[in-house]
Protein backbone atom coordinates (compact mmCIF):
# COMPACT_ATOMS: atom_id res chain seq x y z
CA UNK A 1 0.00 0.00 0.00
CA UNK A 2 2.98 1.73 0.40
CA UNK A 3 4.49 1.80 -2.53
CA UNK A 4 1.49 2.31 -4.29
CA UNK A 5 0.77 5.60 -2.68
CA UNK A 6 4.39 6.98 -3.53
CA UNK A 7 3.64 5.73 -7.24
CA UNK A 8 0.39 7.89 -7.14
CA UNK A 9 2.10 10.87 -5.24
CA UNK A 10 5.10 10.67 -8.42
CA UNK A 11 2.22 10.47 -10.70
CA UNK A 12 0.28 13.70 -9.59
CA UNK A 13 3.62 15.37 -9.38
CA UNK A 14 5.12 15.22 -12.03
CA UNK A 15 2.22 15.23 -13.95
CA UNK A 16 1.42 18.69 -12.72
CA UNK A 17 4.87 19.74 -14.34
CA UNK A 18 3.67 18.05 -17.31
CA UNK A 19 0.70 20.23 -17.65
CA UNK A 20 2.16 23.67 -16.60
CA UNK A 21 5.27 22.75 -19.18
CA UNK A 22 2.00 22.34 -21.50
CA UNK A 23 0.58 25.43 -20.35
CA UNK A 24 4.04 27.81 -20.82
CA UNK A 25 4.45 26.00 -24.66
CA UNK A 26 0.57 26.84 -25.37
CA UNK A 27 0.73 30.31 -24.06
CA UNK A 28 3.56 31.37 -26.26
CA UNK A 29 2.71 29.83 -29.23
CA UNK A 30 -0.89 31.72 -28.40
CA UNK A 31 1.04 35.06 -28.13
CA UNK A 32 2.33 33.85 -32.00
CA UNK A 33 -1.14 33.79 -32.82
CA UNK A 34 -0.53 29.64 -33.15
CA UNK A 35 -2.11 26.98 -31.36
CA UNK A 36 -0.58 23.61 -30.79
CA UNK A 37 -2.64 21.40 -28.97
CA UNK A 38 -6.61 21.40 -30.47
CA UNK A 39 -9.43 20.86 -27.82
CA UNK A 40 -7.60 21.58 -24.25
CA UNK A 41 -8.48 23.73 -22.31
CA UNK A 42 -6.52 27.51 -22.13
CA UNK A 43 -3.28 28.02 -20.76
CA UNK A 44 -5.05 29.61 -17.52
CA UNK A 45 -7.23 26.66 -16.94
CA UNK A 46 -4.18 24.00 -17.11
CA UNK A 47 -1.82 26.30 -14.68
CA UNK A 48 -5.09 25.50 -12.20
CA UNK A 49 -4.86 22.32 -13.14
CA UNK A 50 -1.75 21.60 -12.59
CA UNK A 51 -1.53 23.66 -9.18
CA UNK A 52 -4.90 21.06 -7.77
CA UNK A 53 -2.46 18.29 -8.85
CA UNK A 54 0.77 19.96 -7.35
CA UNK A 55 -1.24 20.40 -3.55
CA UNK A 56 -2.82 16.73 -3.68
CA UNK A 57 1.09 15.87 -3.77
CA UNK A 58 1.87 17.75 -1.11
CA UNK A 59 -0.78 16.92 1.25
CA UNK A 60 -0.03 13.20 0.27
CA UNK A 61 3.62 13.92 1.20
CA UNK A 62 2.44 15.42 4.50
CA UNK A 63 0.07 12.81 5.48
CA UNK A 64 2.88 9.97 4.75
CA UNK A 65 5.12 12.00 7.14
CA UNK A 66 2.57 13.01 9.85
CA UNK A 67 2.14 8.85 9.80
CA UNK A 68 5.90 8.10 9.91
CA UNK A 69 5.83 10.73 13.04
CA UNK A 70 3.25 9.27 15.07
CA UNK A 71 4.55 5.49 14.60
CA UNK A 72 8.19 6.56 16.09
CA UNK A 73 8.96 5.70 19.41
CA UNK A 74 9.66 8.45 22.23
């Protein structure tokens, strides 16, 4: 169970750099009056995206460490 919640917390990670790497490329080529990617949303809407993804991460990460805390000994 473990492992498999580190594997999700990667996931959601880096997939929020994904997106805002997406989001950066999208806006420039919109300011070139170019699109690249047909049928996504606008460059606003996947920076929001990717920040939802970037804080389900991090409260992942700070749940797995508020759980190592409480299981050490005193």
């Amino acid at each position: 169970m473990k492992n498999m919640e580190s594997i999700i917390r990667s996931a959601f990670f880096y997939g929020a750099f994904v997106v805002a790497i997406m989001a950066v490329i999208e806006k420039i080529a919109n300011i070139m009056k170019y699109t690249l990617f047909k049928g996504i949303p606008e460059p606003s809407r996947l920076l929001e995206y990717a920040a939802i993804g970037l804080l389900f991460s991090i409260a992942m990460q700070l749940h797995q460490i508020r759980l190592l805390l409480s299981a050490k000994p005193k």
